[in-house]
Structure formats: C-alpha cells, structure tokens
Protein backbone atom coordinates (compact mmCIF):
# COMPACT_ATOMS: atom_id res chain seq x y z
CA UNK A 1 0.00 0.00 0.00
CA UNK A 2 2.83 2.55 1.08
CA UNK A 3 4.58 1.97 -2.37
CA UNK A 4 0.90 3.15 -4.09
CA UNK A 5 0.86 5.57 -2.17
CA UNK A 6 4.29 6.73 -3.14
CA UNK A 7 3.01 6.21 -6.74
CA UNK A 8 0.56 8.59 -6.37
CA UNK A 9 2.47 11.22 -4.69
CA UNK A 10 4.33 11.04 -7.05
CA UNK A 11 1.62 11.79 -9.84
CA UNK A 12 0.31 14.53 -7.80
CA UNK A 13 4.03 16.41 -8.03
CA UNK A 14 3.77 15.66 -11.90
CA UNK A 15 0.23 17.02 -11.76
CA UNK A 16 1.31 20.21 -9.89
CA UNK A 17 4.50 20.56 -12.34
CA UNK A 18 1.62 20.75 -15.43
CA UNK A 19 -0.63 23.32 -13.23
CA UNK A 20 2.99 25.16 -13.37
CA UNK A 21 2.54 25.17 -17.57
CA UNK A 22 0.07 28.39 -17.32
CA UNK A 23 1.42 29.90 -20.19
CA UNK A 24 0.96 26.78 -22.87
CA UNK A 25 -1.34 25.06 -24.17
CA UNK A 26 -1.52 21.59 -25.79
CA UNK A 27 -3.58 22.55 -29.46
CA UNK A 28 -7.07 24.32 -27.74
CA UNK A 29 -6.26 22.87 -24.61
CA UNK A 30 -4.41 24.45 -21.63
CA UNK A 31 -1.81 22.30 -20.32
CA UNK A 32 -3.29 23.59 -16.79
CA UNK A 33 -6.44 22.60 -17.37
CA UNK A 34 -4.42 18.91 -17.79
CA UNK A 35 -2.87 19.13 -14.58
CA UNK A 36 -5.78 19.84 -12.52
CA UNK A 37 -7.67 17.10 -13.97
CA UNK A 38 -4.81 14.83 -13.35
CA UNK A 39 -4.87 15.34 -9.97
CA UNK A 40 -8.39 15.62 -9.87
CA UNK A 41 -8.52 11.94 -11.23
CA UNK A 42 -5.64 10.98 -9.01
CA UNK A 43 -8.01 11.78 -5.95
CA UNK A 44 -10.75 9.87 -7.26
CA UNK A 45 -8.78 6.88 -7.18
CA UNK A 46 -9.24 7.21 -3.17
CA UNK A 47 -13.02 7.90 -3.66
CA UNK A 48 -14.17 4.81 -2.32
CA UNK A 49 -11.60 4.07 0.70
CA UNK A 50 -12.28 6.97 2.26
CA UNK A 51 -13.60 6.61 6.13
CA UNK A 52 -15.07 9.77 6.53
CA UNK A 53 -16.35 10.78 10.23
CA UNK A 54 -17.59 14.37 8.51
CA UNK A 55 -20.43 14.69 10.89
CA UNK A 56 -24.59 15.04 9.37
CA UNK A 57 -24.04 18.79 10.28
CA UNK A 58 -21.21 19.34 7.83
CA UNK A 59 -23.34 17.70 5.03
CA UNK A 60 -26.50 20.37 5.17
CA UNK A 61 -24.03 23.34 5.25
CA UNK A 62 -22.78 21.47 1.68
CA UNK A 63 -25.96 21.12 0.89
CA UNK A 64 -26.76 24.84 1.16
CA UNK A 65 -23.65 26.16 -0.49
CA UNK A 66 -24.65 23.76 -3.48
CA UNK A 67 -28.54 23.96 -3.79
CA UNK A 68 -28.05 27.57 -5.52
CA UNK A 69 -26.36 26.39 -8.31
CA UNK A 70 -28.84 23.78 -9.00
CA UNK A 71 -31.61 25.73 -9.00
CA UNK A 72 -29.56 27.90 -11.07
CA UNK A 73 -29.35 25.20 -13.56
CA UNK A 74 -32.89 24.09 -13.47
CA UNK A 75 -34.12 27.44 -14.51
CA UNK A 76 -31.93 27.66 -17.54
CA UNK A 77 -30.18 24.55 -19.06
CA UNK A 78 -29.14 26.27 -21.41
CA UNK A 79 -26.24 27.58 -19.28
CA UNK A 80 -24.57 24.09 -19.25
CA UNK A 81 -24.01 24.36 -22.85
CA UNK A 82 -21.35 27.53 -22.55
CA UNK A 83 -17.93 26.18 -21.83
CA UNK A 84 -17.25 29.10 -18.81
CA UNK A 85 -20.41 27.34 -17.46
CA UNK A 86 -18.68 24.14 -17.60
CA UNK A 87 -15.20 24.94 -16.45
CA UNK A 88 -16.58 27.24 -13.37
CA UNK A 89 -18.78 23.90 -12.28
CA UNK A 90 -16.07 21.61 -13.14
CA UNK A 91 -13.63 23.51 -10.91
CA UNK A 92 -15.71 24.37 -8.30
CA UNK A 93 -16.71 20.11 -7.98
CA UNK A 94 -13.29 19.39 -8.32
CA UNK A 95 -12.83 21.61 -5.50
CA UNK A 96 -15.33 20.02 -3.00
CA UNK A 97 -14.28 16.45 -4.02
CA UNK A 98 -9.99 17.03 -3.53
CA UNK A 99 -10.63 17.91 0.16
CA UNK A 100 -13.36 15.39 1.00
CA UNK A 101 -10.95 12.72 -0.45
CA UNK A 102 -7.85 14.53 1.38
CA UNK A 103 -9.75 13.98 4.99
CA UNK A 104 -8.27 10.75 4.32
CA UNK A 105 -6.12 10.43 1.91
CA UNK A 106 -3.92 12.66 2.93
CA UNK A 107 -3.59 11.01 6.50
CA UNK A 108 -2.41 7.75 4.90
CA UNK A 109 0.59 8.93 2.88
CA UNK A 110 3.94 9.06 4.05
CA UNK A 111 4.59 12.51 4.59
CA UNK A 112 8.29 12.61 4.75
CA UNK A 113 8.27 11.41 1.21
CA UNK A 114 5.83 13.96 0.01
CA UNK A 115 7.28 17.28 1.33
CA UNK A 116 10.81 15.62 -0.13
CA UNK A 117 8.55 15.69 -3.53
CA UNK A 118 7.53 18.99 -2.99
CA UNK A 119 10.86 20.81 -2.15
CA UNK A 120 12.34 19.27 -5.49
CA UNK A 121 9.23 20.33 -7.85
CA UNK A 122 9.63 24.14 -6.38
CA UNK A 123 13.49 24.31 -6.94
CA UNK A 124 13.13 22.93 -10.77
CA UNK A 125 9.93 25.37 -11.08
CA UNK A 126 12.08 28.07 -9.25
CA UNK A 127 15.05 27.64 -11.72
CA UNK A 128 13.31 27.80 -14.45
CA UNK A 129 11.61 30.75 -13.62
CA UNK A 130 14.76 32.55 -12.53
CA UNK A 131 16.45 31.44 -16.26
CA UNK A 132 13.16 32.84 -18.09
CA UNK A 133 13.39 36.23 -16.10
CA UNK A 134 17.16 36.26 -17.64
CA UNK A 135 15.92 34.90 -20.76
CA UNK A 136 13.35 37.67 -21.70
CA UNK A 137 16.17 40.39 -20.12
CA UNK A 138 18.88 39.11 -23.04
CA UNK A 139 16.48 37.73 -25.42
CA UNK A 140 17.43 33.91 -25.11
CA UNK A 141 15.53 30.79 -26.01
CA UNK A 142 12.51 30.12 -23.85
CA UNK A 143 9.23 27.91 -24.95
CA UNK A 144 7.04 29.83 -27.25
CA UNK A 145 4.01 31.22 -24.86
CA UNK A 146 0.88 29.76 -27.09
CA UNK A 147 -1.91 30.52 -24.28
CA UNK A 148 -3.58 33.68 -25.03
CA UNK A 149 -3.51 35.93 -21.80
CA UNK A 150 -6.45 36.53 -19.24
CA UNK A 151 -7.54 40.48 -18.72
CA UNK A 152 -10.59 41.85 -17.54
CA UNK A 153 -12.57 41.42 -20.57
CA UNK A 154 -11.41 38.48 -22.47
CA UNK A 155 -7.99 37.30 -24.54
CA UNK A 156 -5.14 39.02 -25.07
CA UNK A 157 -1.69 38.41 -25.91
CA UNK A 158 0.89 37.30 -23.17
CA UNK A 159 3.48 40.21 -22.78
CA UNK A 160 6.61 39.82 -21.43
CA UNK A 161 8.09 43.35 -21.47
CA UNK A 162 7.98 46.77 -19.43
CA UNK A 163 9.49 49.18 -20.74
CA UNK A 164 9.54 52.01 -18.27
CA UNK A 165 9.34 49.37 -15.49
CA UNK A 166 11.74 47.14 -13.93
CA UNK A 167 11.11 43.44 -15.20
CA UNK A 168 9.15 41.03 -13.43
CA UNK A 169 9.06 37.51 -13.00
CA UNK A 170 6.46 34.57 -14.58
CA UNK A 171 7.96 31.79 -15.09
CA UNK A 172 5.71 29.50 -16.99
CA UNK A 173 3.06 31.74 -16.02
CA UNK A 174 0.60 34.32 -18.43
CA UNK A 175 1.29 36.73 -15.19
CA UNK A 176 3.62 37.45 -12.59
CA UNK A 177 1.03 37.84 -10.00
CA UNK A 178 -0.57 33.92 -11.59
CA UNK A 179 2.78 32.89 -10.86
CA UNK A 180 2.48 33.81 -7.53
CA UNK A 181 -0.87 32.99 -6.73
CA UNK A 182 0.14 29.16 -7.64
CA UNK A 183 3.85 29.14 -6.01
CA UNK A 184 3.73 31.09 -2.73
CA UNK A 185 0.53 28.78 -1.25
CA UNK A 186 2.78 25.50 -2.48
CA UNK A 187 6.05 27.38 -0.90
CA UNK A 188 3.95 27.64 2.67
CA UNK A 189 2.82 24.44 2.45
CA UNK A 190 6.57 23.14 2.10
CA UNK A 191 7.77 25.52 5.02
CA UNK A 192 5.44 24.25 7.54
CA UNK A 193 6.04 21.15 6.73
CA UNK A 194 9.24 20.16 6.35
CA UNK A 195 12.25 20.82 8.99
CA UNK A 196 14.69 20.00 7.27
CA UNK A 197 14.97 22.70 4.22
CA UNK A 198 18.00 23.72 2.92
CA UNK A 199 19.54 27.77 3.17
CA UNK A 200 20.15 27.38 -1.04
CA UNK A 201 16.75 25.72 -1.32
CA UNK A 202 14.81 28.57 0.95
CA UNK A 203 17.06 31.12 -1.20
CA UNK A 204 15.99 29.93 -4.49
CA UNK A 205 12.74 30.57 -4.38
CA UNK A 206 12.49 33.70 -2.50
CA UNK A 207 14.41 35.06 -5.52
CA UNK A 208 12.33 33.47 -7.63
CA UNK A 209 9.29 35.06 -5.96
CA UNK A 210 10.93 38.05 -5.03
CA UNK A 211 11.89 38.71 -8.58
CA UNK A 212 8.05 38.89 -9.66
CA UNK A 213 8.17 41.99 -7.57
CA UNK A 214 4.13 41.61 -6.75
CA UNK A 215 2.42 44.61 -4.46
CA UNK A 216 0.32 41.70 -3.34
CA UNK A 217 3.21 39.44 -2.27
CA UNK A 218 4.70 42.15 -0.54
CA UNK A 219 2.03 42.55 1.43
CA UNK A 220 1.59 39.04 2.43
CA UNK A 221 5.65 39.30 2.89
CA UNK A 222 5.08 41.95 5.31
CA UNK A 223 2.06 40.98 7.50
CA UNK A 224 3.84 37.48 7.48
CA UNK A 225 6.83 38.66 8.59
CA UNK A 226 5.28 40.48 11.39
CA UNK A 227 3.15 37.47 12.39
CA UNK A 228 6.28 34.61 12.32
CA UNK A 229 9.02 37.38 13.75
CA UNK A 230 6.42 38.22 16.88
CA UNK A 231 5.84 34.21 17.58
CA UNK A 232 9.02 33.55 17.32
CA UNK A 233 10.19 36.52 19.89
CA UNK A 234 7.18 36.12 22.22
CA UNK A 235 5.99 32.36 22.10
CA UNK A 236 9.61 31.31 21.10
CA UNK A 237 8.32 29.60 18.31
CA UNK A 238 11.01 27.87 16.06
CA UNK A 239 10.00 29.97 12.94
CA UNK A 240 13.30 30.84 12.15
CA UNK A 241 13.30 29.59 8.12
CA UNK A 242 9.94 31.06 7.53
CA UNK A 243 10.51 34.53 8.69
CA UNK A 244 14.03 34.12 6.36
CA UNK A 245 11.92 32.81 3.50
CA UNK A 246 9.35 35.53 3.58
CA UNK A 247 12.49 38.54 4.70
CA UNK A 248 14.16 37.24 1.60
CA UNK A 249 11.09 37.43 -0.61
CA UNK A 250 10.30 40.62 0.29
CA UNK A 251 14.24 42.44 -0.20
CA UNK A 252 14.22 40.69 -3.47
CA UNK A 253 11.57 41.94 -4.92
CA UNK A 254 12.97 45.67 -4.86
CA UNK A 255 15.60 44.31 -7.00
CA UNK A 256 15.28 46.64 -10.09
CA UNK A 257 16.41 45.47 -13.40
CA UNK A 258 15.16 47.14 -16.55
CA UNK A 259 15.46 45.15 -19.76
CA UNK A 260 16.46 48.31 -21.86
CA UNK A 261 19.11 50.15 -19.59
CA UNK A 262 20.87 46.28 -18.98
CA UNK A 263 20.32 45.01 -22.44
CA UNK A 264 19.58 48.25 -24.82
CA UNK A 265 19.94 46.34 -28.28
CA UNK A 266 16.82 44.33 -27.51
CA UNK A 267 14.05 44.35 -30.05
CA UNK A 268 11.64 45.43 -28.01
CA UNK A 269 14.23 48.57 -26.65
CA UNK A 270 15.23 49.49 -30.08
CA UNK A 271 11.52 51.17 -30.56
CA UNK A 272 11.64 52.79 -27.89
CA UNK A 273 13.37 55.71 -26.20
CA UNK A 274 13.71 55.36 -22.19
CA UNK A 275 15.37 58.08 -20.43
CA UNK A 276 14.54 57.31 -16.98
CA UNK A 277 16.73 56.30 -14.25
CA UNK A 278 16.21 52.89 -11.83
CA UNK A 279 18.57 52.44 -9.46
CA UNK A 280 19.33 48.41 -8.93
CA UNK A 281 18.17 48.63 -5.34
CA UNK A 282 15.42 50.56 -5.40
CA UNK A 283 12.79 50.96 -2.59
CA UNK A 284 10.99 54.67 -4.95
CA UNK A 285 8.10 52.36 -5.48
CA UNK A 286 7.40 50.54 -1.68
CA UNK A 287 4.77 52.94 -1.47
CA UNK A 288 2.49 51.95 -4.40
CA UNK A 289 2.06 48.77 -2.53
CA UNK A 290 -1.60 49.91 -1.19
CA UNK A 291 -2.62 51.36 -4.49
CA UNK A 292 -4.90 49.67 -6.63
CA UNK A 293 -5.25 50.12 -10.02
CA UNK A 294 -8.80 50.62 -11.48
CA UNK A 295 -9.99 47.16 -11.95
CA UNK A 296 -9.10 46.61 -8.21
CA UNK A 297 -11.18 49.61 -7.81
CA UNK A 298 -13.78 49.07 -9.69
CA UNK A 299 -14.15 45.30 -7.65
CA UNK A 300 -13.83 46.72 -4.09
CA UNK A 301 -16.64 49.33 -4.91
CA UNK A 302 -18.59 46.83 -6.33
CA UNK A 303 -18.70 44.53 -3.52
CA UNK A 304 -19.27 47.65 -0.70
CA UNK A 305 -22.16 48.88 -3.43
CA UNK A 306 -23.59 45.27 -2.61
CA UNK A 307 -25.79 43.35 0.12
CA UNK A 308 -24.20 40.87 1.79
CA UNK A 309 -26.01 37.54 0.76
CA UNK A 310 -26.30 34.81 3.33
CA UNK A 311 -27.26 32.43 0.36
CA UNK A 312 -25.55 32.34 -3.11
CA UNK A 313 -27.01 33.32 -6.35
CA UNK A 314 -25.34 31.13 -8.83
CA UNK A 315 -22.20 31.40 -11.29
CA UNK A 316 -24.29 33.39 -13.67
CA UNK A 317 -25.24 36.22 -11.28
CA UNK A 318 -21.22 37.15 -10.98
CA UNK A 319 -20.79 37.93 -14.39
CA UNK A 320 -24.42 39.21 -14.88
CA UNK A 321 -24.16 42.26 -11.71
CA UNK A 322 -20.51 42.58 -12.21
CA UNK A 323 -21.29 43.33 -16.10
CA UNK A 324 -24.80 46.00 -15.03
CA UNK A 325 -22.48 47.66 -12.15
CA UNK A 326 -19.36 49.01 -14.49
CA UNK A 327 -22.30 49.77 -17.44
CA UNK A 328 -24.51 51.78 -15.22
CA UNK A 329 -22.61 54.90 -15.87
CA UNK A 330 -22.32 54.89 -19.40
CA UNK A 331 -25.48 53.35 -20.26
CA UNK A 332 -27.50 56.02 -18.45
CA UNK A 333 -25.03 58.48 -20.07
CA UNK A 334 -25.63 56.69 -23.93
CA UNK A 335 -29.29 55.90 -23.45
CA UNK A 336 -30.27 57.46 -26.70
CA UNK A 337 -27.25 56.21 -28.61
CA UNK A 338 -26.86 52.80 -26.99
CA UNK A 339 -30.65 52.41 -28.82
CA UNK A 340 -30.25 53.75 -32.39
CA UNK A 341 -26.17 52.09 -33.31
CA UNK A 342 -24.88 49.43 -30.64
CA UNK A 343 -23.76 47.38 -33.40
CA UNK A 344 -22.10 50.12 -34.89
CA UNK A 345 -20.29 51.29 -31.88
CA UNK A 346 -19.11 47.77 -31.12
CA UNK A 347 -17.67 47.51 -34.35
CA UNK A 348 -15.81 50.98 -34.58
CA UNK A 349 -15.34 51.93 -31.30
CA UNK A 350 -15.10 48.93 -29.33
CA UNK A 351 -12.33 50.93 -26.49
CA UNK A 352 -14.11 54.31 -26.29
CA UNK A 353 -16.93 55.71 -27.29
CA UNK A 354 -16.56 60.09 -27.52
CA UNK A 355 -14.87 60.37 -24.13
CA UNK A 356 -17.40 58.52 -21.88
CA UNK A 357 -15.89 55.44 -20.47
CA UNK A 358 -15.18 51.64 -22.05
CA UNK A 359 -18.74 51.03 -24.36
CA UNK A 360 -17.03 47.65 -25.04
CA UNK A 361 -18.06 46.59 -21.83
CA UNK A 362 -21.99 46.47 -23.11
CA UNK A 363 -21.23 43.26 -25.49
CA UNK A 364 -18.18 41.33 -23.50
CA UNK A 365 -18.52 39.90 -20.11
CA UNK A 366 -15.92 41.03 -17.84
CA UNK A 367 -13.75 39.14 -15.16
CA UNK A 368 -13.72 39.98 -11.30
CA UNK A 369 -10.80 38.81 -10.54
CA UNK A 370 -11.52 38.22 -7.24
CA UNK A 371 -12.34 34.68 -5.28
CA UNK A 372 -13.93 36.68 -2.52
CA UNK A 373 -16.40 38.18 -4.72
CA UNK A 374 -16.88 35.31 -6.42
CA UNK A 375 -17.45 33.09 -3.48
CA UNK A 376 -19.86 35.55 -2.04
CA UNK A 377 -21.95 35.91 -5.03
CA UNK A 378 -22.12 31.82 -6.43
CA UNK A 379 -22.31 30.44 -2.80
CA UNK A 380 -22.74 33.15 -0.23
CA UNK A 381 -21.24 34.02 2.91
CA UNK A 382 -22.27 30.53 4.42
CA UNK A 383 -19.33 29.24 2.37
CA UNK A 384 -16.76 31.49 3.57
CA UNK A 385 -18.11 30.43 7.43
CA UNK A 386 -18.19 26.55 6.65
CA UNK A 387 -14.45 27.07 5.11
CA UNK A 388 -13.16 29.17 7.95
CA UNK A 389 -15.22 27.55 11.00
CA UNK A 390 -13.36 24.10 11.14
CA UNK A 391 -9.70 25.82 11.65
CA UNK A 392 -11.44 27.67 14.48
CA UNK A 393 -13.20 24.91 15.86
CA UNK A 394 -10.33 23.05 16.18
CA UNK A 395 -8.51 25.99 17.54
CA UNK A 396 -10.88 25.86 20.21
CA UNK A 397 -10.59 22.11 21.31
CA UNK A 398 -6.80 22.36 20.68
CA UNK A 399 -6.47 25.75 22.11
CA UNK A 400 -3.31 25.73 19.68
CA UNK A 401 -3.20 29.83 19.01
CA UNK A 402 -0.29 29.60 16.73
CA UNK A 403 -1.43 26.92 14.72
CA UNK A 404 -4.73 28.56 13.78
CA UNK A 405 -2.75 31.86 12.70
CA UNK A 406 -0.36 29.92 10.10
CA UNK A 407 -3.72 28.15 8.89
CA UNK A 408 -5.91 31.45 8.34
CA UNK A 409 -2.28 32.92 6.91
CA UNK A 410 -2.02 30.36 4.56
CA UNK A 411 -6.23 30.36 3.52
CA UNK A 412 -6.24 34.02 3.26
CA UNK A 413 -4.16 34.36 0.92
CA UNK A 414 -6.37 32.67 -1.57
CA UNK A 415 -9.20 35.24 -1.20
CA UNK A 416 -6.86 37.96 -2.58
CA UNK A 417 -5.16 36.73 -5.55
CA UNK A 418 -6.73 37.50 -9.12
CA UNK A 419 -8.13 33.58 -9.42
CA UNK A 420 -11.61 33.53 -9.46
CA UNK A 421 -12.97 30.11 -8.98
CA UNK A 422 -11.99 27.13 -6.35
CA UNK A 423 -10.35 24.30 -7.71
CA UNK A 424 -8.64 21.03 -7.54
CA UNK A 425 -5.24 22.16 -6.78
CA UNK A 426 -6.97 25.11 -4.23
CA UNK A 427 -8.55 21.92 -2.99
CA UNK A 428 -5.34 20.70 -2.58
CA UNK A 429 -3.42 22.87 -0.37
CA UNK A 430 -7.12 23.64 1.75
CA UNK A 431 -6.88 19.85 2.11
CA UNK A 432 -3.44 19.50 3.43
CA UNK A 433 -4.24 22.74 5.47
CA UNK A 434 -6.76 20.72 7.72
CA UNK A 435 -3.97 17.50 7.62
CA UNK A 436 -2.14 19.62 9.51
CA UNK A 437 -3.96 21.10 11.48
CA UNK A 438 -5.79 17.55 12.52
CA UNK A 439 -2.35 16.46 13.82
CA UNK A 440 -1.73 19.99 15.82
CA UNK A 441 -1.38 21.85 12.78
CA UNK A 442 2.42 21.77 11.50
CA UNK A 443 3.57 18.45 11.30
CA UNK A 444 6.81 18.95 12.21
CA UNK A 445 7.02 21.63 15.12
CA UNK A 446 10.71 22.67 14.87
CA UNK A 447 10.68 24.21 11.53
C-alpha cells in the first residue's frame, strides 16, 4: 500500500508541475487545465476508501452552499451548454471532491516522502523561472508562450516586457502575480512542513518570488513577517526559516532590473526611447504597494455597493451584476445612442466611445478577478463560514493559538489573488491545510 501511495504522490508532483505550464497550451487545450484534472482523477482513485467521520451537520451546510447552483441550472439549461459554465462547475466540484478525499487520503501517505517531492518540484519550477526572467532580459531561447492571456474582458496576448518598469518575473506563467498565486501557497505548504529545508533551497525561491516583484506578495511578505518574527520573539516559536523565507522574498523583490538600460539592443528597446533612471536597489516604489489600479477599484466598490447575501445566487449572477455595475454609468449616459447604433459602436469603437468610459463593456462579459467576490456571489457568505469555521473549531478544542494563525495565513491568501474560482489544486493545499492542522497543525514543530 505505502509503495501506491508513493506512486501517487508522485503523480500529484507531476500534476502540480503541469498546473505550473500556465502559459501553454496543448492545441485548444491548456496544459493547466491537464494538470488539474490529473490530480483531480488521481483523488478519485481514493473515492471509495475513504472513512469519513464528517459529521450530518457538515453535510447540510454542503448542501446549502450547493442547492443555488442547481436551481440555477434548473431554470436555464441552457447555461450548461457555454464552456465558462462548464469549467466554473467543473472547478468548483473538483474543489469540493480534492478535500473530501484529502480527509483521508492525505492522512495515509507518508509525509516525509511527500514534502521531499515537494521541495524538489519548487526548486526545478524556481530555476526555471529565474532562467526565463534572464531569458526575456537578453532575449534567449525560452518555450514559445501559445496561451492567449487573461484580462478583464477576455484574450489578449501574453506580454513579457515593461518598458519604463523594472522586469518582473512569470515563469511559466501568463502573469507574474498567476505565478504567484500558484507558487507562494505551495512554498507555505513546504515551510510548515518540512524541517529540514536547505539555506540554497529557501534562497531559491524567494528570488524566484521576489523577482516577480508583486504589491500583493509584498504585502503578504510583510504581514507574514510580522506574524512569524512576533511568535518567534514572544511564544519562542522555532520559525526561524519562515521569517528568512518571507524577509528574503520581500528584499528581493525591490531588486530593479530594466530590460532596456541592462540590455539596450533588444528588439523590443530598439523602438523605444527610455530616459529614466532605476537604481538596482530601489525601494521609490514601496509605497504603491496599497494602491490599486482601477480594476481593483472598480471590484472593491462593487462589492461595498452590494448586500451581503447569506445564500448564493449562482455562477451566472457574478458575471451578470458585475457586467450592469461598471455599465450603469455609461449606459444612463448613452441611453439614446446605446438604442439607435450598438452594433455600430461595437464595431468601430469597441475601447471608447466620444470620451465617456469603455462602451465595449456592453457586449463582452468582464472578469472579477476576485475569489472573494466570487465566493460571495455563487455560494454566499455561508461558504466562507463553513471554510473558515473548522480551523477555528479546532482551535478551540486544541487551544493551539499559533497553529490557527499559520492556517488562516495560509487560507487568506487565496481570497486575494486575481483567481476567481476554487479548484482542484486550491482543494489541494485547503486539504493539506486541515492534515495539519488535525495532527496539531504543523507536522513537524521545529521548523
């Protein structure tokens, strides 16, 4: 059994290593897409030895986050025809099924072996990323990005330069803040549990990260910092390698390289004229860390514009307000116009139309961004309490204050980052998040 087990850790490593692929796709197909139903399918191989003790309570809090989309479904099957119908419900299944299989899969496998795995997949994914970010600086080989890119209203092309900005890191990633989003949970997950990590091993992939130079990893670098640093002075906890891990993530990423002051006779640099300064070190820009750029905007107001539903509306609903909140403006503006030529404006001026905001936004349907929104639309705030309620709970039989901050560190962290939907991998590291905290939370105590 142990060497099956071993088997299929080691298909969930090659699963996470395909999740990595973000930026490629295999002919229509994302290789992502690939990896999470690898390890989707790798957890239904466990679907029938699990020995659940989940108690009846647990199952009608399911129940209520799921009825919604049902009836959502039953009023319009057409829906289930449109593939972002499909892939939201696939994901968001996927989601529920990982960590009811991880309950007891995940206390079976040998753990050792697994965070051994783990350490090995982040310093390959780490190098690579670290030989891209010098590849794209010099204009060396990497593999040819064939995944459009993901924006706020639909496709666009992947772009790997800034030209009056330092470069960022992405790895095999469309985005530096994707690459993040995926990385940083998986980096956590190794640093709480594993004691035996290497300096070089903790280096390489704060550089890594630290070289995407992300306002939202920053912040997480910071607050985490604070958090580990004060346990470790006042409860003399031994978090010693994650406050270095998070310290080192955070100096790196006000490393400033810019492509066309370091390598001038790029393509890219030859079009254009930059005359500003950037000093290699440079902490000009630690104050833009709070700012948020208009889409961030534009989500934050639309969730405080917005009743807080106990109950979820559906999939649907998300795009639906989200779509009627940013066209409220303009359509009240363009009533007269938006009913004589729509499909002439779409077709001429699909950016702007005479000065009054983005008319485009009338015919596509735009992206959050945001899991929190997302959550609290499709499935309510009764999701977010079943999610967050069984760390706490067991903080309270435990009494294990520590443990419940590095969980609700590590959860948060999802409910900020630009991915919208749950999914298998999500599933994943939520999964492994209550493994550890079933056995007293880290499962080795002097990391």
């Amino acid at each position: 059994m142990t060497n099956i087990n071993n088997l299929k850790l080691n298909g969930i490593i090659i699963a996470l290593f395909l999740i990595s692929l973000d930026a490629y796709s295999f002919g229509n197909i994302p290789v992502q897409w690939i990896g999470l139903s690898v390890l989707l399918f790798l957890f239904i191989l466990n679907f029938k030895k699990i020995t659940s003790n989940f108690s009846s309570i647990f199952y009608i809090f399911m129940a209520l986050v799921i009825i919604p989309i049902f009836f959502e479904i039953f009023s319009d099957f057409e829906i289930l025809l449109e593939r972002n119908y499909q892939l939201r419900l696939f994901n968001y299944l996927s989601f529920f099924l990982v960590i009811y299989v991880s309950h007891s899969f995940l206390q079976s496998i040998d753990h050792k072996f697994f965070m051994d795995l783990l350490e090995k997949l982040l310093i390959v994914i780490s190098v690579i990323t670290i030989y891209i970010y010098i590849s794209q600086i010099f204009d060396l080989y990497e593999p040819f990005r064939n995944r459009s890119n993901t924006n706020l209203l639909g496709n666009a092309a992947q772009s790997t330069f800034w030209p009056y900005e330092p470069h960022r890191a992405m790895g095999t990633f469309r985005e530096p803040v994707l690459f993040v989003s995926y990385i940083f949970p998986l980096s956590l997950i190794l640093l709480f549990g594993k004691k035996n990590i290497s300096f070089i091993s903790i280096l390489i992939m704060a550089l890594s990260l630290g070289f995407s130079r992300s306002d939202l990893l920053r912040i997480f670098a910071i607050s985490g910092t604070i958090l580990f640093l004060s346990l470790y002075l006042f409860k003399k906890s031994q978090n010693s390698k994650i406050i270095l891990f998070l310290s080192g993530v955070l100096l790196f990423s006000f490393i400033s390289i810019q492509e066309c002051k370091i390598n001038p006779t790029s393509n890219e640099c030859l079009e254009i004229s930059v005359d500003e300064s950037i000093d290699l070190i440079s902490f000009e820009d630690i104050g833009t860390v709070t700012e948020l750029d208009t889409d961030r905007k534009n989500v934050i107001d639309f969730l405080s514009s917005r009743d807080m539903n106990f109950f979820g509306k559906g999939f649907n609903s998300i795009v639906q307000d989200y779509q009627q909140y940013l066209t409220k403006e303009i359509n009240e503006e363009m009533y007269i116009t938006n009913r004589v030529l729509p499909n002439y404006l779409n077709k001429r001026y699909q950016a702007e139309n005479f000065g009054t905001g983005s008319y485009s936004l009338n015919f596509y349907k735009p992206n959050t961004q945001s899991l929190l929104i997302n959550t609290i639309i499709s499935s309510g705030l009764i999701f977010l309490l079943i999610l967050f309620s069984f760390p706490i709970y067991k903080f309270l039989i435990k009494k294990d204050y520590e443990s419940l901050l590095k969980i609700l560190f590590l959860f948060l962290f999802f409910f900020v980052i630009p991915v919208e939907e749950f999914n298998a991998f999500t599933g994943l590291i939520f999964g492994y998040g209550f493994r550890m905290l079933n056995m007293g939370v880290l499962v080795d105590k002097s990391i």
